[in-house]
PDB file of N, CA and C in Angstrom:
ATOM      1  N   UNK A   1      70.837 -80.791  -6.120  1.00  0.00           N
ATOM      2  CA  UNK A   1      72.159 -80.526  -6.650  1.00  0.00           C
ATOM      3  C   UNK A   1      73.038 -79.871  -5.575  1.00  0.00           C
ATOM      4  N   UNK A   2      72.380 -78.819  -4.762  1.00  0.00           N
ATOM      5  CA  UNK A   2      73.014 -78.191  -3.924  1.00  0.00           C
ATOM      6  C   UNK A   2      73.445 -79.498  -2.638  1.00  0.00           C
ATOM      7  N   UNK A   3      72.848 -80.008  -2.225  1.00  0.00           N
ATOM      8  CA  UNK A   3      72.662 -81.325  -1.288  1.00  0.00           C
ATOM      9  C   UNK A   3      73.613 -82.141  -1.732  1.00  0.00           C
ATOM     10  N   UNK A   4      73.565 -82.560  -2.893  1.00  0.00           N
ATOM     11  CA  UNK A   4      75.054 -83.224  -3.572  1.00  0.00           C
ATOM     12  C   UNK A   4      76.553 -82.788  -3.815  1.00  0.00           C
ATOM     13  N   UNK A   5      76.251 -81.818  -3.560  1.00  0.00           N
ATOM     14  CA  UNK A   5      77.860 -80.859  -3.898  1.00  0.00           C
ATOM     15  C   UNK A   5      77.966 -80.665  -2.261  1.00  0.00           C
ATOM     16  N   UNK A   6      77.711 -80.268  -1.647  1.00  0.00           N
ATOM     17  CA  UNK A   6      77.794 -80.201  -0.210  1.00  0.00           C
ATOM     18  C   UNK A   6      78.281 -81.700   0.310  1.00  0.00           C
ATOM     19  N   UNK A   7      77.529 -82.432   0.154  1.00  0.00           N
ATOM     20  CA  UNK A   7      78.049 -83.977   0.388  1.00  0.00           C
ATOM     21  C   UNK A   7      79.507 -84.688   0.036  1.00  0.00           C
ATOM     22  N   UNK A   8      79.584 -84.008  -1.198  1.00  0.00           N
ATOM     23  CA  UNK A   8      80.779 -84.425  -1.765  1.00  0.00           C
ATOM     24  C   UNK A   8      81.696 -83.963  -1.069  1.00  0.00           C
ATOM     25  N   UNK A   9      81.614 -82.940  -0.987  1.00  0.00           N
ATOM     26  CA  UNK A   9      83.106 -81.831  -0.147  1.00  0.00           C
ATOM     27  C   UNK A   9      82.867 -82.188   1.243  1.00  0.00           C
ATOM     28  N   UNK A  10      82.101 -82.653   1.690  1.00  0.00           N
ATOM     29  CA  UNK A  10      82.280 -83.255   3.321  1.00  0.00           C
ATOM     30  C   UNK A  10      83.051 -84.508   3.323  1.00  0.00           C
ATOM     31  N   UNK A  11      82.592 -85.276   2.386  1.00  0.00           N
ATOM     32  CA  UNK A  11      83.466 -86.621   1.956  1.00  0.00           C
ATOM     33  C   UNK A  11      84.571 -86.440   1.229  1.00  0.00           C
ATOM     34  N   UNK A  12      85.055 -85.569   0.533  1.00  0.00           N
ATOM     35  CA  UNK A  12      86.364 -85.281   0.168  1.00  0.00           C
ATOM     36  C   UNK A  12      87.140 -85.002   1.080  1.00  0.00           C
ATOM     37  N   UNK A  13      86.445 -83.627   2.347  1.00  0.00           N
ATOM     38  CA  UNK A  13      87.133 -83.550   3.108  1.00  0.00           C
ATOM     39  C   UNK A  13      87.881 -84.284   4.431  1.00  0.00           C
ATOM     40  N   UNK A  14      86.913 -85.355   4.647  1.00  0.00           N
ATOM     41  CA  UNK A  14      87.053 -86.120   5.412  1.00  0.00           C
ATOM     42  C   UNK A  14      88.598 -86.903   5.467  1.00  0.00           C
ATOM     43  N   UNK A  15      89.143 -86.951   4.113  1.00  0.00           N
ATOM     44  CA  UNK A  15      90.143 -87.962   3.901  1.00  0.00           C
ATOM     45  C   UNK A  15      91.375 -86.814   3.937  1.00  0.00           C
ATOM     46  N   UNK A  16      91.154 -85.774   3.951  1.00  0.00           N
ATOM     47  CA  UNK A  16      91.779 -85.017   4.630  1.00  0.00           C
ATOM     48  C   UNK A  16      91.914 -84.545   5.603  1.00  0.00           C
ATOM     49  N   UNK A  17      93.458 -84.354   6.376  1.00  0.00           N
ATOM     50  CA  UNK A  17      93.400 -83.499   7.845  1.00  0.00           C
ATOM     51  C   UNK A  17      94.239 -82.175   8.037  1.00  0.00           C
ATOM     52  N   UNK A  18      93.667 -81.510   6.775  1.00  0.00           N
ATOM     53  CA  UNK A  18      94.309 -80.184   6.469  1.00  0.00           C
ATOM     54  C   UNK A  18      92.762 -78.889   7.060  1.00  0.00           C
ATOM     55  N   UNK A  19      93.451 -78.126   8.020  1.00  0.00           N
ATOM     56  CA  UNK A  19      92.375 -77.435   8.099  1.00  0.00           C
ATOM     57  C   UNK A  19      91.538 -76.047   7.572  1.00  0.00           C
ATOM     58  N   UNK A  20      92.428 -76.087   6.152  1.00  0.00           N
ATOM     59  CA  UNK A  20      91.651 -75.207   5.548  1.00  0.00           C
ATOM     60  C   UNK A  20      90.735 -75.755   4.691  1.00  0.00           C
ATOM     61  N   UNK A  21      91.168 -77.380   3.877  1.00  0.00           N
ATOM     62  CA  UNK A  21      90.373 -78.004   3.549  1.00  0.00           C
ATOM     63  C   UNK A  21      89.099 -78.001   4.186  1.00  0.00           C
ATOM     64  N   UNK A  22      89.234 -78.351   5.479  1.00  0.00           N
ATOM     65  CA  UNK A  22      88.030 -78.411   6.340  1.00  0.00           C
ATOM     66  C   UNK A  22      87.435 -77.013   6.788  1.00  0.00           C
ATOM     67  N   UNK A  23      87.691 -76.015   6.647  1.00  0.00           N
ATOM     68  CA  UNK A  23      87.236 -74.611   6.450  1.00  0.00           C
ATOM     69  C   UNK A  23      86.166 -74.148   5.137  1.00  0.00           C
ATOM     70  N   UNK A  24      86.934 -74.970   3.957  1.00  0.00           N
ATOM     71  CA  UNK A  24      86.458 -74.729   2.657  1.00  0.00           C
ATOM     72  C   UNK A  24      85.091 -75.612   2.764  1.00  0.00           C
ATOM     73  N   UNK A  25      85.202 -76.607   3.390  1.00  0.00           N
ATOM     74  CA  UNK A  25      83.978 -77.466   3.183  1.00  0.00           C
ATOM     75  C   UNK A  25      82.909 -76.980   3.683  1.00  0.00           C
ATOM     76  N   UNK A  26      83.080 -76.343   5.315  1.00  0.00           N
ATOM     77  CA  UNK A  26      82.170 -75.507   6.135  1.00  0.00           C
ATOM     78  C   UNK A  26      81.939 -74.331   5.106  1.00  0.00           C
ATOM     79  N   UNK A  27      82.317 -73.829   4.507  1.00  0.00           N
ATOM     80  CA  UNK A  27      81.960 -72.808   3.838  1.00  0.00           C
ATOM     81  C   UNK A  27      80.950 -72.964   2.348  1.00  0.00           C
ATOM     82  N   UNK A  28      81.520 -74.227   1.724  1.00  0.00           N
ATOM     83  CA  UNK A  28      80.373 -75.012   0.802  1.00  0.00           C
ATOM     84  C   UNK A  28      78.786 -75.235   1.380  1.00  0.00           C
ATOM     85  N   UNK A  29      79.075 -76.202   2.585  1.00  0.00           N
ATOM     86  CA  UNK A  29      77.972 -76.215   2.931  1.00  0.00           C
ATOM     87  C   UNK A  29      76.984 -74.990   3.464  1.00  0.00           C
ATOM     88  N   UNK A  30      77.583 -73.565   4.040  1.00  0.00           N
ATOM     89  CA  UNK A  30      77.043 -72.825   4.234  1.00  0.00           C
ATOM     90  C   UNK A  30      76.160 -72.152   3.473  1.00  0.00           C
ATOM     91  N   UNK A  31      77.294 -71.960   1.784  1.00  0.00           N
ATOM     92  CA  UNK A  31      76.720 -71.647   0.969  1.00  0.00           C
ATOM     93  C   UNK A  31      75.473 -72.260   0.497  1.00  0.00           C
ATOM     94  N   UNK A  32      75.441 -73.380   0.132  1.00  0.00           N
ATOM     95  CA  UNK A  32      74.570 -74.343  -0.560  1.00  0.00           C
ATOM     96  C   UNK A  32      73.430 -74.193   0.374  1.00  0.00           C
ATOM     97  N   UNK A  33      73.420 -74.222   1.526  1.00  0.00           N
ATOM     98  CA  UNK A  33      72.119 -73.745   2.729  1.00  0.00           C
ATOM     99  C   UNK A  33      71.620 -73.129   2.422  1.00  0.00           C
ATOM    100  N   UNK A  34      72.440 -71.332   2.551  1.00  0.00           N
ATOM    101  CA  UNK A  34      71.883 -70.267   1.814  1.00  0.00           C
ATOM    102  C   UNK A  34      71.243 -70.374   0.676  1.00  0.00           C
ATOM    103  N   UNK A  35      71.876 -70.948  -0.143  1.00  0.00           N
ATOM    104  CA  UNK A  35      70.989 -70.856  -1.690  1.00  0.00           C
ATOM    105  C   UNK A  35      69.820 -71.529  -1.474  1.00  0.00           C
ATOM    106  N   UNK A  36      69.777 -73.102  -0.978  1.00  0.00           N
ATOM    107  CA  UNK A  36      68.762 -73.606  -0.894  1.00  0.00           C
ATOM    108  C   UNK A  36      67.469 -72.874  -0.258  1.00  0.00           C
ATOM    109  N   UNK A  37      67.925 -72.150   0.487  1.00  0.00           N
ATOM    110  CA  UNK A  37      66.775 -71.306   1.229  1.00  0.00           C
ATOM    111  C   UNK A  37      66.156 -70.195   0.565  1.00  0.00           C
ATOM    112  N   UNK A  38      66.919 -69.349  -0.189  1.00  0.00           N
ATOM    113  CA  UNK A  38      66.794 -68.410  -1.202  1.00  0.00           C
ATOM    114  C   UNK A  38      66.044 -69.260  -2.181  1.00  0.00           C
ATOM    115  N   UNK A  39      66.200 -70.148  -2.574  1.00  0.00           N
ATOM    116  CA  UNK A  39      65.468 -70.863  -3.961  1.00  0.00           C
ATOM    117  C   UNK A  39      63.931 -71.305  -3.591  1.00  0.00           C
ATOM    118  N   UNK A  40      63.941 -71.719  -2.128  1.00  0.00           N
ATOM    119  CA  UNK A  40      62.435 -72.234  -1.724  1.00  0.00           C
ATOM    120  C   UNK A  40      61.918 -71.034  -1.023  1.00  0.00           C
ATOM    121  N   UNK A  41      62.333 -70.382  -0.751  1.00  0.00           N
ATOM    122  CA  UNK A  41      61.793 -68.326  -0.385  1.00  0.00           C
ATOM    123  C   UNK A  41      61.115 -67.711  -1.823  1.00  0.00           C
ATOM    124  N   UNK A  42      61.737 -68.099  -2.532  1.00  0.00           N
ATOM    125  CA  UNK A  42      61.260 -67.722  -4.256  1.00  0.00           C
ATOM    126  C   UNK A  42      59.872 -68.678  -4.361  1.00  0.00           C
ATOM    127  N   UNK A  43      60.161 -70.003  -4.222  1.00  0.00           N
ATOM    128  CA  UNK A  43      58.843 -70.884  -4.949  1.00  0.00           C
ATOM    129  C   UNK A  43      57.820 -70.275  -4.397  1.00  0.00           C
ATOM    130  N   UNK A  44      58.022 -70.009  -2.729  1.00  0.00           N
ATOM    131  CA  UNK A  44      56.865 -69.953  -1.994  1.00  0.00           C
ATOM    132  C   UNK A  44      56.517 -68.707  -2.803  1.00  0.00           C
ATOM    133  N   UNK A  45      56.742 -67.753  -2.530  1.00  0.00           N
ATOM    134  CA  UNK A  45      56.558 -66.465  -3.749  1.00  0.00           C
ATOM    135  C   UNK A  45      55.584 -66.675  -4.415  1.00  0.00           C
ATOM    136  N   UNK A  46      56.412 -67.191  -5.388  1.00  0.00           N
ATOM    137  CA  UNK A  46      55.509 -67.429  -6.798  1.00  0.00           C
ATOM    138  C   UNK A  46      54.387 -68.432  -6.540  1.00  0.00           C
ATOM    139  N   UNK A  47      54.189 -69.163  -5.685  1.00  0.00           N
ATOM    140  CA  UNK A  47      52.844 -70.229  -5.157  1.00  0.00           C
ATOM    141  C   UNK A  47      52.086 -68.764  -4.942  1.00  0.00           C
ATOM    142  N   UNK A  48      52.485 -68.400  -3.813  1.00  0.00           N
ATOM    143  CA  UNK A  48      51.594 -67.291  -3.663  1.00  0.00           C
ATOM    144  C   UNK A  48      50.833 -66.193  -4.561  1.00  0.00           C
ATOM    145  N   UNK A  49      51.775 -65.950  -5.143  1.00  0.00           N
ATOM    146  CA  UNK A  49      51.367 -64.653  -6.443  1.00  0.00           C
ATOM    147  C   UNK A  49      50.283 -65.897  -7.422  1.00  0.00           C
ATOM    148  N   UNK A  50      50.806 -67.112  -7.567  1.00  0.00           N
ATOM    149  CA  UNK A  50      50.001 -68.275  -8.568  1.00  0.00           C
ATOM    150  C   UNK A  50      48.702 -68.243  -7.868  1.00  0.00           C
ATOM    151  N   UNK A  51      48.680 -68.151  -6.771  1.00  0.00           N
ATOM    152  CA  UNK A  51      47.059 -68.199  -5.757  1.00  0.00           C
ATOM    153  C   UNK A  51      46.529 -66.920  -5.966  1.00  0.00           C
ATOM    154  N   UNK A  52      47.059 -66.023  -5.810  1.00  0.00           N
ATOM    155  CA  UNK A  52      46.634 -64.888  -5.581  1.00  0.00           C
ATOM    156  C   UNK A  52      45.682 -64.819  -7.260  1.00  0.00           C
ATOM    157  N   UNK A  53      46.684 -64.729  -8.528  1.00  0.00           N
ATOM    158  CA  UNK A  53      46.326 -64.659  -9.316  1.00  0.00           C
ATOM    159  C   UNK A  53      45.065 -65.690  -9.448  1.00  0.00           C
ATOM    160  N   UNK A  54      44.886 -66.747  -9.524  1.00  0.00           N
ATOM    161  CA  UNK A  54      43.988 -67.829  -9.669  1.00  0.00           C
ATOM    162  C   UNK A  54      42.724 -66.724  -8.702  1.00  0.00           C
ATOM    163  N   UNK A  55      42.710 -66.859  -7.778  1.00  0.00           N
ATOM    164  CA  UNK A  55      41.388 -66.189  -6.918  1.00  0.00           C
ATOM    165  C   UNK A  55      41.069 -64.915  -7.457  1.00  0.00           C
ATOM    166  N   UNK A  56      41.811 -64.113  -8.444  1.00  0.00           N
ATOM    167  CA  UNK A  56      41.337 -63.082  -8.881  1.00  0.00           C
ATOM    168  C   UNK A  56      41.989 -61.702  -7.830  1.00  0.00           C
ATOM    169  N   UNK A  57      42.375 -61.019  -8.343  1.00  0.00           N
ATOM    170  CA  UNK A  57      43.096 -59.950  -7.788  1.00  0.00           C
ATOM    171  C   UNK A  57      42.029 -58.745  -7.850  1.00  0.00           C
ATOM    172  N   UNK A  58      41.927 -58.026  -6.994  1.00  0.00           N
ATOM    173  CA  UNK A  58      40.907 -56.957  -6.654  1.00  0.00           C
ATOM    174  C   UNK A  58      41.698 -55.530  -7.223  1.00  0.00           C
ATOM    175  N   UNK A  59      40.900 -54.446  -7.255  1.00  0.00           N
ATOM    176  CA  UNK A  59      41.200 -53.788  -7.939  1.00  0.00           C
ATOM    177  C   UNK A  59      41.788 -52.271  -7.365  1.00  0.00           C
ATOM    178  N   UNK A  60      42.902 -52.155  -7.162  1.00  0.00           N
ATOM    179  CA  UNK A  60      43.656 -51.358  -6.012  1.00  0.00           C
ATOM    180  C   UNK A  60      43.303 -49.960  -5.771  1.00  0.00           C
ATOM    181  N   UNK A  61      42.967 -49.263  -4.848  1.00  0.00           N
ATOM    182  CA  UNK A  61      42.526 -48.222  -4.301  1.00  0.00           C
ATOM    183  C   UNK A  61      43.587 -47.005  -4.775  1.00  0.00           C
ATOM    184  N   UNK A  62      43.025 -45.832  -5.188  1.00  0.00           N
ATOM    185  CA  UNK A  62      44.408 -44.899  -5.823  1.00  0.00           C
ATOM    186  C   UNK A  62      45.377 -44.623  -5.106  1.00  0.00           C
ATOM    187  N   UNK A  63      46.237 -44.502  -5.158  1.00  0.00           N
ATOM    188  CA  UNK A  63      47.424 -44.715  -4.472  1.00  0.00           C
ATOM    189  C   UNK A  63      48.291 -46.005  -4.386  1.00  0.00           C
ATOM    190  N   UNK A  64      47.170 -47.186  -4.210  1.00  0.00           N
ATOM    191  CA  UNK A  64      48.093 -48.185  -3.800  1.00  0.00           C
ATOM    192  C   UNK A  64      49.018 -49.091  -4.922  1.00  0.00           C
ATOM    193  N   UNK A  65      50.244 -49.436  -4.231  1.00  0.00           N
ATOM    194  CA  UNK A  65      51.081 -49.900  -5.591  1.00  0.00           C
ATOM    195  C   UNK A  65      50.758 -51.342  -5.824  1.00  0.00           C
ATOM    196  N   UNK A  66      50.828 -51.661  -6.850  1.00  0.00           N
ATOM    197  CA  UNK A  66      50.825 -52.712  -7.340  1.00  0.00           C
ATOM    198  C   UNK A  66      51.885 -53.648  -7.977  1.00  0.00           C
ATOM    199  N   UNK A  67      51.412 -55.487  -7.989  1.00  0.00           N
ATOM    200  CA  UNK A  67      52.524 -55.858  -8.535  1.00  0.00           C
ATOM    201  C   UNK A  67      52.172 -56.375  -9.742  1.00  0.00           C
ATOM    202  N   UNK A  68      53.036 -56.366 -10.886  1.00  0.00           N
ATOM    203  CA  UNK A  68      52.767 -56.485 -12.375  1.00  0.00           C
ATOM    204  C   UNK A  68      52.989 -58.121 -12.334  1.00  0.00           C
ATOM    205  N   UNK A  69      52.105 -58.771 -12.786  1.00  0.00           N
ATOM    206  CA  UNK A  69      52.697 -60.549 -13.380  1.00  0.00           C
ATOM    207  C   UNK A  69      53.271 -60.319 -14.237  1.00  0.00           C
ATOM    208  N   UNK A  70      54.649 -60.967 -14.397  1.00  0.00           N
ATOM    209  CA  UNK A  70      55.368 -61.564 -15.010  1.00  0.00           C
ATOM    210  C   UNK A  70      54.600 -62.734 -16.166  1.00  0.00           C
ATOM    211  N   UNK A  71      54.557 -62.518 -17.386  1.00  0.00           N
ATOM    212  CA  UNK A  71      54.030 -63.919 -18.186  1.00  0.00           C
ATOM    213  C   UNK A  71      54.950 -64.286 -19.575  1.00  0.00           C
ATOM    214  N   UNK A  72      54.783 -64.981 -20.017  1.00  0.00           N
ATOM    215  CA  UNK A  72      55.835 -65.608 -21.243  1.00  0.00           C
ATOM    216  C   UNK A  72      55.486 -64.635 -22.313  1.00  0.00           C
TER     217      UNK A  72
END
């Protein structure tokens, strides 16, 4: 979705030769980068915590903090 909205505003902008238009578009796509990266920074996350959990989580030494699962 992010990949598609980015696309669009490059091709919208194109048919324009206004350069804030073409400012706004650089700035879409920046955004949509960012997010995309933020969104697959998260999956990996949660793959991880999903592994972690699956192999069994050990049982933390006093002091040490812990992280709570999240479940439905």
């Amino acid at each position: 979705m992010l990949s598609l909205t980015s696309k669009v505003a490059v091709l919208f902008g194109q048919s324009l030769d206004d350069q804030a238009v073409a400012e706004v578009v650089s700035d879409i796509e920046r955004v949509s980068a960012g997010l995309s990266q933020k969104i697959w920074q998260k999956i990996m996350l949660l793959q991880e915590l999903s592994t972690t959990m699956e192999a069994g989580a050990t049982v933390p030494q006093d002091g040490a903090k812990t992280a709570v699962p999240v479940t439905d």
